[in-house]
N, C-alpha and C. Protein backbone atom coordinates (compact mmCIF):
# COMPACT_ATOMS: atom_id res chain seq x y z
N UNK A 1 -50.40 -93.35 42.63
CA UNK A 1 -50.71 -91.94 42.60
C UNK A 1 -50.00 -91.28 41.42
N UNK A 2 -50.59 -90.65 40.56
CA UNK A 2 -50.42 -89.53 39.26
C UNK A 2 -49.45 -88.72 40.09
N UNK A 3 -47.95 -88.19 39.55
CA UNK A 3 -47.42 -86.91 40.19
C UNK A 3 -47.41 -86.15 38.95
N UNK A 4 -48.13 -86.45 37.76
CA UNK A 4 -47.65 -84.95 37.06
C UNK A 4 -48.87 -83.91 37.22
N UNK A 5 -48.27 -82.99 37.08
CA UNK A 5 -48.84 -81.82 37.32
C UNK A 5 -49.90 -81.38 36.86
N UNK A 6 -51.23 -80.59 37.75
CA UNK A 6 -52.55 -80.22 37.45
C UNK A 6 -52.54 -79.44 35.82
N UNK A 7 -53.47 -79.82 34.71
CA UNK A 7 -53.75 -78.44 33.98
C UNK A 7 -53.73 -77.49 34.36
N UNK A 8 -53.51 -76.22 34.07
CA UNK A 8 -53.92 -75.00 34.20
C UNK A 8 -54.15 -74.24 33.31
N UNK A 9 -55.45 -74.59 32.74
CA UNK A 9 -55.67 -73.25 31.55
C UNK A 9 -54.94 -71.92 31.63
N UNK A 10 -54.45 -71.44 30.39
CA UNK A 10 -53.90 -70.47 30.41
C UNK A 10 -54.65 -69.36 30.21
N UNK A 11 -54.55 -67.91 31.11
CA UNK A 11 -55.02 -67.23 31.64
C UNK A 11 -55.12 -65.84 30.22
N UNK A 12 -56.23 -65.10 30.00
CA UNK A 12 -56.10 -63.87 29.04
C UNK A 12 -54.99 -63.34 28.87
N UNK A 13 -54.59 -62.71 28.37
CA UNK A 13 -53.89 -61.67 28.08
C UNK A 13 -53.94 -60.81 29.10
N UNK A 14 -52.91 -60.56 30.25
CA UNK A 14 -53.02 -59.39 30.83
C UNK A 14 -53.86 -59.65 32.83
N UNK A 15 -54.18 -61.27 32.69
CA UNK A 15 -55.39 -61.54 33.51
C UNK A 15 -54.52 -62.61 34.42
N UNK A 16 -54.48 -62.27 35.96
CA UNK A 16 -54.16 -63.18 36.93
C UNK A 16 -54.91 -64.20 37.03
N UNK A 17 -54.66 -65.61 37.26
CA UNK A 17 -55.66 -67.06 37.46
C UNK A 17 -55.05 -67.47 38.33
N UNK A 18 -56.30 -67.81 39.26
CA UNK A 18 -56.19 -68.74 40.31
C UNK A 18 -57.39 -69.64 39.90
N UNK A 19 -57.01 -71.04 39.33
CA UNK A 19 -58.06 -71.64 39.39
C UNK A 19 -58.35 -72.67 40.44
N UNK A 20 -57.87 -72.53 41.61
CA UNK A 20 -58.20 -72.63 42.81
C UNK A 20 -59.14 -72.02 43.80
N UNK A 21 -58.72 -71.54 43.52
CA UNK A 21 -60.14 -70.26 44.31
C UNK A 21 -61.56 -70.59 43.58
N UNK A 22 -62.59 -70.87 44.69
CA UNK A 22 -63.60 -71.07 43.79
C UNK A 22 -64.66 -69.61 44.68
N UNK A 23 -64.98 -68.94 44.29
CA UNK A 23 -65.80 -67.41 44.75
C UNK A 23 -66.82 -67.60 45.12
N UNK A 24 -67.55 -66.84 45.79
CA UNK A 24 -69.08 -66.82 46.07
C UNK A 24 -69.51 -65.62 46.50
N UNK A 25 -69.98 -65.21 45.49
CA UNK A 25 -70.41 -63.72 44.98
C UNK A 25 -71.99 -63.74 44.54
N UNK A 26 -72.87 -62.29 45.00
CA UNK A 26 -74.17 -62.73 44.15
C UNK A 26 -73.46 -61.74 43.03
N UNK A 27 -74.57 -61.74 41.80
CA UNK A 27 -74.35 -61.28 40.90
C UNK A 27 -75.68 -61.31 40.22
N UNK A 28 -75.55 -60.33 38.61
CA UNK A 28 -76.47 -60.07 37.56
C UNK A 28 -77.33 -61.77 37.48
N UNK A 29 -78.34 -62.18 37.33
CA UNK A 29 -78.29 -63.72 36.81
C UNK A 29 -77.52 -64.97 37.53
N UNK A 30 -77.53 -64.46 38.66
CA UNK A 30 -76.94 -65.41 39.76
C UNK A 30 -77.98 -66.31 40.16
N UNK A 31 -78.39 -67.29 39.99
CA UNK A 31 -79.11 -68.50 40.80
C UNK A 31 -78.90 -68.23 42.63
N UNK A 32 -79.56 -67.80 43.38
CA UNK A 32 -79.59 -67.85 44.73
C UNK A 32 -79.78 -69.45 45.08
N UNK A 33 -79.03 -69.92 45.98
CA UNK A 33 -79.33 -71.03 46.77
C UNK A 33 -79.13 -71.32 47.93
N UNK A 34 -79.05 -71.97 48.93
CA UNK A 34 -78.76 -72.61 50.47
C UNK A 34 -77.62 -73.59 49.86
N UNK A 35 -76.45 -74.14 51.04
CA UNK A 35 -75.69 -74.63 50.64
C UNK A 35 -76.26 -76.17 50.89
N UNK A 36 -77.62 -76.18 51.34
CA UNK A 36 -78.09 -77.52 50.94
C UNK A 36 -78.51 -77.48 50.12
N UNK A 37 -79.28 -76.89 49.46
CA UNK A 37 -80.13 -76.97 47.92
C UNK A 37 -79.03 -77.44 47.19
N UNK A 38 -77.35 -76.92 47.29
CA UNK A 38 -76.84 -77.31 46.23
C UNK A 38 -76.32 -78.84 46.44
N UNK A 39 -75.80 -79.12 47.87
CA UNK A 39 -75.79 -79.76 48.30
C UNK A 39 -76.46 -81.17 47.99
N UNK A 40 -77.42 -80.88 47.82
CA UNK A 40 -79.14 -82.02 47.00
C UNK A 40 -79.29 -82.11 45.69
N UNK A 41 -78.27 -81.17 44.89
CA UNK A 41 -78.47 -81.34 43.55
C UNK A 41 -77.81 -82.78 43.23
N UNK A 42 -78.39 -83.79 42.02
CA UNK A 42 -77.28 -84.31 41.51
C UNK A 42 -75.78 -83.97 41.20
N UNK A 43 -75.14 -84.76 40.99
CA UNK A 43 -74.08 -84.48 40.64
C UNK A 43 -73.59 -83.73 39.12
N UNK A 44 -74.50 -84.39 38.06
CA UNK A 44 -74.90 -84.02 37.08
C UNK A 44 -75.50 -82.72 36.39
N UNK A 45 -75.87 -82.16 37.72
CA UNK A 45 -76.82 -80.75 37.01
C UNK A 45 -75.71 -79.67 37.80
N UNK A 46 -74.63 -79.86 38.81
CA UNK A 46 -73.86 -79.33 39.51
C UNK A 46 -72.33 -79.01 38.70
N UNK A 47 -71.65 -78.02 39.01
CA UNK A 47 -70.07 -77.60 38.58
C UNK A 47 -69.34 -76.88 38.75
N UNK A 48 -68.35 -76.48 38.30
CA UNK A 48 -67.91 -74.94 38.27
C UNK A 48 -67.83 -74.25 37.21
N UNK A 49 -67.12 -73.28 36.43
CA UNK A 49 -66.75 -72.92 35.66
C UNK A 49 -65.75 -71.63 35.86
N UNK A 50 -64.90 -71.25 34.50
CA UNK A 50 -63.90 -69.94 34.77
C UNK A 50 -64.88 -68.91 34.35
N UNK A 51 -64.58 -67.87 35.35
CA UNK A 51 -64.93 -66.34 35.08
C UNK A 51 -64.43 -65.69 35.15
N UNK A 52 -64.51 -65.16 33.83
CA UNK A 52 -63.06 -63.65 33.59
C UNK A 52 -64.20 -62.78 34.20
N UNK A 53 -62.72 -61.79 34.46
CA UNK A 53 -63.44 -60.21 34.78
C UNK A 53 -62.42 -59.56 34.35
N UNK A 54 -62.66 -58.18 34.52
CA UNK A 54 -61.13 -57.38 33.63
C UNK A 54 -60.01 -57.35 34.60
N UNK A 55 -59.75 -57.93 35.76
CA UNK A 55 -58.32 -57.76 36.25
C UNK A 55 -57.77 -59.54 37.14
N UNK A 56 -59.20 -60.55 36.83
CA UNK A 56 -58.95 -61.87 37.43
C UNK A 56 -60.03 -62.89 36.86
N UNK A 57 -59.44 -64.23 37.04
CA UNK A 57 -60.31 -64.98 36.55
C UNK A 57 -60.10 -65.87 37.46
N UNK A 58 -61.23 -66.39 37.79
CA UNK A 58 -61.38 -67.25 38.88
C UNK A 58 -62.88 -68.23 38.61
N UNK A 59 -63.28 -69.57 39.49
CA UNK A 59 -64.08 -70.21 39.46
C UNK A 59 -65.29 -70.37 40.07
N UNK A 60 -66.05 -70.41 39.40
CA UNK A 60 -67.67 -69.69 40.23
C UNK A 60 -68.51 -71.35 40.25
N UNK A 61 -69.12 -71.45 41.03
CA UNK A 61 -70.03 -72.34 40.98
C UNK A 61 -71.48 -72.65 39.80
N UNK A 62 -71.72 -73.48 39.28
CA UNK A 62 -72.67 -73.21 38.28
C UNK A 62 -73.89 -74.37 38.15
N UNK A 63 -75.03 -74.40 37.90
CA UNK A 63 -76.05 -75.23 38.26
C UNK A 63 -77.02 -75.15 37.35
N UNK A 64 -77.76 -76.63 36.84
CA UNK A 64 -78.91 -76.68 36.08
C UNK A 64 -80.40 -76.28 36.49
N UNK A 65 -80.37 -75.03 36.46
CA UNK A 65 -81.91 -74.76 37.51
C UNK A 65 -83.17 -75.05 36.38
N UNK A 66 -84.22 -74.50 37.50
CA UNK A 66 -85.62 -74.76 37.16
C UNK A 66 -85.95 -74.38 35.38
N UNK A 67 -86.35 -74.96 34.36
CA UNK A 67 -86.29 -73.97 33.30
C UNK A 67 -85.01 -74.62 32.10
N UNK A 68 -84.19 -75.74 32.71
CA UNK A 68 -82.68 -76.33 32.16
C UNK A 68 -81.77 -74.47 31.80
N UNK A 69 -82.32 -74.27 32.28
CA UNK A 69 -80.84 -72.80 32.14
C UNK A 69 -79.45 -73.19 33.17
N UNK A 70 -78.32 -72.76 32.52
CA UNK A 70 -77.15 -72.78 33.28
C UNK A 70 -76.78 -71.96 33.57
N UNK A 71 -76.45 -71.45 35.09
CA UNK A 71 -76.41 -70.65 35.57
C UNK A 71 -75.24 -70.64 36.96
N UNK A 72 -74.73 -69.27 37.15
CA UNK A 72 -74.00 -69.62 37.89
C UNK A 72 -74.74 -69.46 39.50
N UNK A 73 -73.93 -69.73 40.69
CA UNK A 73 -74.59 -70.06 41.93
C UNK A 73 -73.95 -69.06 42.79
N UNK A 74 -74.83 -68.58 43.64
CA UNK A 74 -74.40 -67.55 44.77
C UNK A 74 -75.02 -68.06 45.79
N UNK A 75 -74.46 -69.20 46.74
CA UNK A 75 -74.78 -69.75 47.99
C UNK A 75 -75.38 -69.03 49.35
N UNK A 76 -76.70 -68.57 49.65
CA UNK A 76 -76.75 -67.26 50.27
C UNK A 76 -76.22 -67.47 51.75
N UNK A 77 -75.84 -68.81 52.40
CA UNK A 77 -75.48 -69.53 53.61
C UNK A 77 -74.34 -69.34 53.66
N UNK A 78 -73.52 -69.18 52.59
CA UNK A 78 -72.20 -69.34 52.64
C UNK A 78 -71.60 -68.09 52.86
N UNK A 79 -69.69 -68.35 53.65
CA UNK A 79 -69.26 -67.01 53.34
C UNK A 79 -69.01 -66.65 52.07
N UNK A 80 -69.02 -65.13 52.00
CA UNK A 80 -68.97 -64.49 50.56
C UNK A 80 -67.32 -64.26 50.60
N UNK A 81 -66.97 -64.78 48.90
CA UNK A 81 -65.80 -64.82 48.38
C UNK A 81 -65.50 -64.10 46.94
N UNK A 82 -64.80 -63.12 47.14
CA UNK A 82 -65.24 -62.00 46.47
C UNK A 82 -63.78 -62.10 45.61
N UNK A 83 -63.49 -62.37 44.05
CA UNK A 83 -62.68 -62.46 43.32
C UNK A 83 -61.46 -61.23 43.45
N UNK A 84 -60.33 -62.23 43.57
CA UNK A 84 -59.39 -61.45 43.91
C UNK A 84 -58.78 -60.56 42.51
N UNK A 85 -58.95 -58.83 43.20
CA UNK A 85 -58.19 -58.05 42.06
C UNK A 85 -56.95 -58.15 42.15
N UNK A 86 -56.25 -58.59 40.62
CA UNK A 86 -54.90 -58.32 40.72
C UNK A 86 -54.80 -57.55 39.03
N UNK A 87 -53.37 -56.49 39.29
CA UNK A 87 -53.48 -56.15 38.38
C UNK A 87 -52.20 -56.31 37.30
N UNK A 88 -51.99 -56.55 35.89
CA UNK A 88 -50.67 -57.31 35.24
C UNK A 88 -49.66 -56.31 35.36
């Protein structure tokens, strides 16, 4: 077993990170899905990614939909996890 310690990208200027927290929020350009649809995706077209906002950055789910656009995912099955404000 590896004991050294996880990366942690370093966070904006001014911007709390938890890159633990992964959110589930709809949003502008949000891909709607069931948490089986994502569930059924390959592994390959599936991920996360960081999303700043102006007071947190945190990790959103993200997916190769219909069209090859990348996009992020708002699970409509799931509970909603709403990015924590913190402020510097």
């Amino acid at each position: 077993m590896n004991n050294a310690p996880r990366f942690r990208p370093p966070a904006p200027d001014g911007i709390a990170l938890d890159a633990h927290v992964c959110c589930n929020y709809p949003g502008d350009g949000f891909a709607r899905m069931t948490a089986a649809e994502w569930m059924n995706l390959p592994s390959s077209f599936k991920g996360t990614w960081l999303e700043s906002i102006p007071s947190s950055a945190h990790r959103v789910r993200v997916a190769i939909v219909e069209g090859g656009s990348l996009l992020p995912v708002y699970l409509v099955d799931a509970a909603r996890v709403e990015p924590e404000q913190r402020h510097a």
